[in-house]
C-alpha atoms as a PDB file:
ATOM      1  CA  UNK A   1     -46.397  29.638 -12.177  1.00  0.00           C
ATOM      2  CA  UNK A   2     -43.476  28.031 -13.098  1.00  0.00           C
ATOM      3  CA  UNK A   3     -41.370  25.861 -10.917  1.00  0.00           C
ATOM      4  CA  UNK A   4     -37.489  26.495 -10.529  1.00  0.00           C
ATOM      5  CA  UNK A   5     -36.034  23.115  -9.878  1.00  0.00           C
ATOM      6  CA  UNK A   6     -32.525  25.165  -9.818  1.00  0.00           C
ATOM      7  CA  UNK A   7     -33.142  26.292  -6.720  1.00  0.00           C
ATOM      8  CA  UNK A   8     -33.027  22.868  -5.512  1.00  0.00           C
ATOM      9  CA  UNK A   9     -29.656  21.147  -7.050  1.00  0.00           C
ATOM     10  CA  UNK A  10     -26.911  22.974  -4.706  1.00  0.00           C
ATOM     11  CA  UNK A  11     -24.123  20.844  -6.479  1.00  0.00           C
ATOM     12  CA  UNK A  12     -21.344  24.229  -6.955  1.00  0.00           C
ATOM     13  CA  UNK A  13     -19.392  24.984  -4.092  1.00  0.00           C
ATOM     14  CA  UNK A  14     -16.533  27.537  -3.080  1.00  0.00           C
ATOM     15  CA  UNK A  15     -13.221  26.281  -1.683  1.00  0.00           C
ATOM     16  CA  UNK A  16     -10.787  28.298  -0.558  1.00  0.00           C
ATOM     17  CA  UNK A  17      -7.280  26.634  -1.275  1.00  0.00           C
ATOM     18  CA  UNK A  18      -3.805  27.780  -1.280  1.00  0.00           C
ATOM     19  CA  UNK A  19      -5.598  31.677  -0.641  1.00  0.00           C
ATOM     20  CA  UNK A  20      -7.411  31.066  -3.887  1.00  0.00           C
ATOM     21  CA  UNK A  21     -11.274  30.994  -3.897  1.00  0.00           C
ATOM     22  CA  UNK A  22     -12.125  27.995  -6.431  1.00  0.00           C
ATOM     23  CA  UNK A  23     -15.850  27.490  -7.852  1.00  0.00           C
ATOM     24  CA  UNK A  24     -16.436  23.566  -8.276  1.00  0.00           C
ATOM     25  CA  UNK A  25     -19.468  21.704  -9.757  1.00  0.00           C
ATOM     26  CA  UNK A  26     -19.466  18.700  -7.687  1.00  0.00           C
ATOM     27  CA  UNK A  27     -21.134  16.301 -10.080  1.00  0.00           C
ATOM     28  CA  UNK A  28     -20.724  12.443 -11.040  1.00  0.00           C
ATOM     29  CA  UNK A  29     -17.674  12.868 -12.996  1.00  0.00           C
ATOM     30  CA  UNK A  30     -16.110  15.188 -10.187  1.00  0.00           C
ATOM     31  CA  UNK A  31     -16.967  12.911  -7.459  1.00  0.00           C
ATOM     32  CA  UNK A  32     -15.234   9.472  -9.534  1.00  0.00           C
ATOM     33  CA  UNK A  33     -11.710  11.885 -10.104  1.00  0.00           C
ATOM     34  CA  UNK A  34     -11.935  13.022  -6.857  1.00  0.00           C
ATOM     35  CA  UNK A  35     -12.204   9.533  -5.124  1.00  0.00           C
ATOM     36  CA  UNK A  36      -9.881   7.992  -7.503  1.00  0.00           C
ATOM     37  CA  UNK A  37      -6.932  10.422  -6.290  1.00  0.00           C
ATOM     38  CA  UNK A  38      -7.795   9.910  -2.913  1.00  0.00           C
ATOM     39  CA  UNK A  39      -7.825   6.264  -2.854  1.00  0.00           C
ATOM     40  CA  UNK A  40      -4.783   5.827  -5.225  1.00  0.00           C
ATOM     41  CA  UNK A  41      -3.202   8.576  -2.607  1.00  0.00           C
ATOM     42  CA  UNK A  42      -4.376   5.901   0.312  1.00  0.00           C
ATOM     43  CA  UNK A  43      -2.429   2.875  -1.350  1.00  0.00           C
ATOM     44  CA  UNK A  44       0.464   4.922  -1.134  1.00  0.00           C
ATOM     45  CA  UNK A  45       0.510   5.639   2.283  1.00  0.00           C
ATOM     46  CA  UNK A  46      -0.751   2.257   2.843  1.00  0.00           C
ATOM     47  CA  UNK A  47       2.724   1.065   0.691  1.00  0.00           C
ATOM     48  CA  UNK A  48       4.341   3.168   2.859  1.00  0.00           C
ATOM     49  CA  UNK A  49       2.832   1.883   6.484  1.00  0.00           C
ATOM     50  CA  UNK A  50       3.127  -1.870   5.280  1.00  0.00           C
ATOM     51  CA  UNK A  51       6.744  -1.792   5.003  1.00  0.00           C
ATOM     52  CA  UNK A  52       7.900  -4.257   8.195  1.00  0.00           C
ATOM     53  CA  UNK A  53      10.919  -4.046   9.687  1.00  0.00           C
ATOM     54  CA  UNK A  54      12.393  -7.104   8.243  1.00  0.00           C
ATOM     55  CA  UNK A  55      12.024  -5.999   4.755  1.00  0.00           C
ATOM     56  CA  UNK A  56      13.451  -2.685   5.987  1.00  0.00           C
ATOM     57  CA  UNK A  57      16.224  -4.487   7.439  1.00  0.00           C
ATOM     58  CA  UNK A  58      16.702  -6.121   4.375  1.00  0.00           C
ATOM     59  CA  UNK A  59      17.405  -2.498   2.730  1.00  0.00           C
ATOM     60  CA  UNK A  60      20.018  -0.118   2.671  1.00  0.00           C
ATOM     61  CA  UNK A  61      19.075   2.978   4.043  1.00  0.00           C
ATOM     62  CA  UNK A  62      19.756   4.471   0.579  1.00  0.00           C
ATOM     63  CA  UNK A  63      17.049   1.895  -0.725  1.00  0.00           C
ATOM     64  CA  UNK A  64      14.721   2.831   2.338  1.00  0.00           C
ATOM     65  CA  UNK A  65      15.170   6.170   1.560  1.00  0.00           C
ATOM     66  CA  UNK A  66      14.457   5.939  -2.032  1.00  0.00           C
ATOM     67  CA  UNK A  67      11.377   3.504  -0.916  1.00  0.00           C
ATOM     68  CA  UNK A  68       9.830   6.252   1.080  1.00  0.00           C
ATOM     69  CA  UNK A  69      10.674   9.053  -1.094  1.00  0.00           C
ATOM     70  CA  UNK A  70       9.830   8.176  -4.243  1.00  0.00           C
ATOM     71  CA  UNK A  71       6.159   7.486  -2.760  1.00  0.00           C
ATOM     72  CA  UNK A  72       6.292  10.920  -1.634  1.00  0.00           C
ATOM     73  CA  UNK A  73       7.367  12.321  -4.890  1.00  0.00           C
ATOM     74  CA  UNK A  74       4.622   9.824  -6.288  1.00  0.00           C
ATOM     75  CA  UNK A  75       1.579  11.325  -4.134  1.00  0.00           C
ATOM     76  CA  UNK A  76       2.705  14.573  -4.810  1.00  0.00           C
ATOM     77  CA  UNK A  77       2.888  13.962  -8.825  1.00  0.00           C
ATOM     78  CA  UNK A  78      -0.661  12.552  -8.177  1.00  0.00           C
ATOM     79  CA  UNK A  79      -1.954  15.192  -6.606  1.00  0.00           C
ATOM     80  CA  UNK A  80      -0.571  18.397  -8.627  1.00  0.00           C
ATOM     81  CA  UNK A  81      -2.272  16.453 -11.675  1.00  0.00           C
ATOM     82  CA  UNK A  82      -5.842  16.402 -10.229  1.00  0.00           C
ATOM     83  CA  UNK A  83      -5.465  19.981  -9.411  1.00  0.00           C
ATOM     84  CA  UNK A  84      -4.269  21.127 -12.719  1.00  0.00           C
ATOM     85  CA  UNK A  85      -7.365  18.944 -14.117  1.00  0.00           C
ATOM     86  CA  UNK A  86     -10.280  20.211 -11.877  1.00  0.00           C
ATOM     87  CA  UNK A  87      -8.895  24.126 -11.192  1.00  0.00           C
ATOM     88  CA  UNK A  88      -6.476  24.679 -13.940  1.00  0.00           C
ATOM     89  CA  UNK A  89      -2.936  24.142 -15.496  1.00  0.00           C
ATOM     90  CA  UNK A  90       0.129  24.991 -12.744  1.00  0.00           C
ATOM     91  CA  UNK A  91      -2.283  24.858  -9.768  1.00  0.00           C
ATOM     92  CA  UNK A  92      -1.151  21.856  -8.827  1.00  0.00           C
ATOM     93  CA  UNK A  93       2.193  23.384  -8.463  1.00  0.00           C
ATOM     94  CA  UNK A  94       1.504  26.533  -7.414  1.00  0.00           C
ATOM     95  CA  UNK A  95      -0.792  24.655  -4.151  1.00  0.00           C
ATOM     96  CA  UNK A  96       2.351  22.352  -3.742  1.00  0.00           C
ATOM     97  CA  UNK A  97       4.213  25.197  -3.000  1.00  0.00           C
ATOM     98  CA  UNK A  98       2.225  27.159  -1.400  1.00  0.00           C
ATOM     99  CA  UNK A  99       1.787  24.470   1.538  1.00  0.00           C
ATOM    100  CA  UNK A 100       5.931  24.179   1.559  1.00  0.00           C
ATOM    101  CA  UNK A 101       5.561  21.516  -0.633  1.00  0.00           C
ATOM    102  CA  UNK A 102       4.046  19.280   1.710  1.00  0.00           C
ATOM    103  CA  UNK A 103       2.219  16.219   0.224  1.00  0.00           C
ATOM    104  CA  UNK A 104       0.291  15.143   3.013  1.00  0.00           C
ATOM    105  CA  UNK A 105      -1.290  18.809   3.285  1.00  0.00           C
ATOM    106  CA  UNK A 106      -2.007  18.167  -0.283  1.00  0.00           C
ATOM    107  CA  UNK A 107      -3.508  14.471   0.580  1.00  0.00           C
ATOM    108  CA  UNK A 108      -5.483  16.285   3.326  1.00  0.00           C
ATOM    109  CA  UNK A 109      -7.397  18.962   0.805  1.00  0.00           C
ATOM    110  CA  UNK A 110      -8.099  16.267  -1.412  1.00  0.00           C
ATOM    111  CA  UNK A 111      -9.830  13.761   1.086  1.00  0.00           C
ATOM    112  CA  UNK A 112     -11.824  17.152   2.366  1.00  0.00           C
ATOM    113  CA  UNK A 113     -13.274  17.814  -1.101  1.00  0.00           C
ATOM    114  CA  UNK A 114     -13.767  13.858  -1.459  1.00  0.00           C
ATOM    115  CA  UNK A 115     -16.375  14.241   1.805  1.00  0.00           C
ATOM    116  CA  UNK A 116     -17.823  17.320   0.906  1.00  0.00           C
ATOM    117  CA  UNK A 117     -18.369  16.015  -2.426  1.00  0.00           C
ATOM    118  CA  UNK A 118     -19.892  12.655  -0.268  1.00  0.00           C
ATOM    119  CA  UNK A 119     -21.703  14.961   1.525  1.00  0.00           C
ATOM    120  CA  UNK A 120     -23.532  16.101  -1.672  1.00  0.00           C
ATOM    121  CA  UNK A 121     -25.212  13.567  -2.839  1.00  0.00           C
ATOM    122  CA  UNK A 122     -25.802  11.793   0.845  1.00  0.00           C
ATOM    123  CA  UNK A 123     -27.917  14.966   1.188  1.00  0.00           C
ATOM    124  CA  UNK A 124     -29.236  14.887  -2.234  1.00  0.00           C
ATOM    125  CA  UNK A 125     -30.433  11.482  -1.609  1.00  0.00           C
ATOM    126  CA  UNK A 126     -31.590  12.181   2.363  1.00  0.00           C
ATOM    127  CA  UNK A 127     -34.246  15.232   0.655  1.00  0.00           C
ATOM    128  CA  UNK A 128     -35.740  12.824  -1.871  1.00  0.00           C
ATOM    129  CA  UNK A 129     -36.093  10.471   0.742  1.00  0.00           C
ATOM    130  CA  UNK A 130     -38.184  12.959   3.212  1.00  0.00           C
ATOM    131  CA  UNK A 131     -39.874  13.898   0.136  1.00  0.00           C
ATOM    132  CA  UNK A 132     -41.338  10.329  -0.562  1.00  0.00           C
ATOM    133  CA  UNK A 133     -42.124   9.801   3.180  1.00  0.00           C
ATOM    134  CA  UNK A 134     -43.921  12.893   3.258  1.00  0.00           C
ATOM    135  CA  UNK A 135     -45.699  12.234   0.101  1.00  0.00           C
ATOM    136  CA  UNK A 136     -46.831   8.696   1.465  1.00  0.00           C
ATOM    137  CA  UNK A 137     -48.284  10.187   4.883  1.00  0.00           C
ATOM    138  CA  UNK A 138     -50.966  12.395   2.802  1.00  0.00           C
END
């Protein structure tokens, strides 16, 4: 009797996203992209939030406003680009839209499949772990 070890990796997952069911294989190369974009999404908002009030004062509100939108425009760009990578070309776009082209939404769905893709192999790791305890209590 043969034993099906693919039974046992549970690494595909459904998303629902912009009213669009999406099939992704959370794997190693997934999980690198997906924290990448999140983090490089983080330094942005971090640009954003570490902006003190005497540099602001320092700036016109043109240049403030350029300041802050330009990192918008900037975590939107990165976004759309890891959605047309992992779902498909003009996804990114079409999402953007969708979600009244609202970065931040965007930011939000990205960070989500980030921990869910976590969540993967902490679990992963947490069933070969009971499965060497067990195996040591025989």
């Amino acid at each position: 009797m043969a034993i099906n070890l693919d039974e046992h990796i549970q690494n595909r997952k459904s998303f629902i996203i912009a009213d669009k069911t999406y099939s992704l294989v959370m794997n190693d190369t997934f999980s690198k992209h997906v924290a990448t974009v999140d983090l490089s999404i983080s330094k942005l908002q971090k640009e954003i939030d570490d902006v003190d009030k005497e540099t602001a004062d320092d700036m016109s509100l043109e240049e403030q406003q350029a300041f802050i939108f330009g990192k918008f425009d900037e975590a939107a760009k990165i976004a759309c680009d890891f959605f047309d990578e992992v779902l498909s070309d003009g996804e990114g776009q079409r999402i953007y839209h969708y979600y009244g082209e609202d970065s931040q939404a965007l930011a939000y769905i990205i960070g989500q499949l980030n921990e869910e893709s976590s969540n993967i192999v902490k679990n992963n790791r947490q069933q070969r772990r009971q499965k060497y305890t067990s195996n040591k209590r025989r």
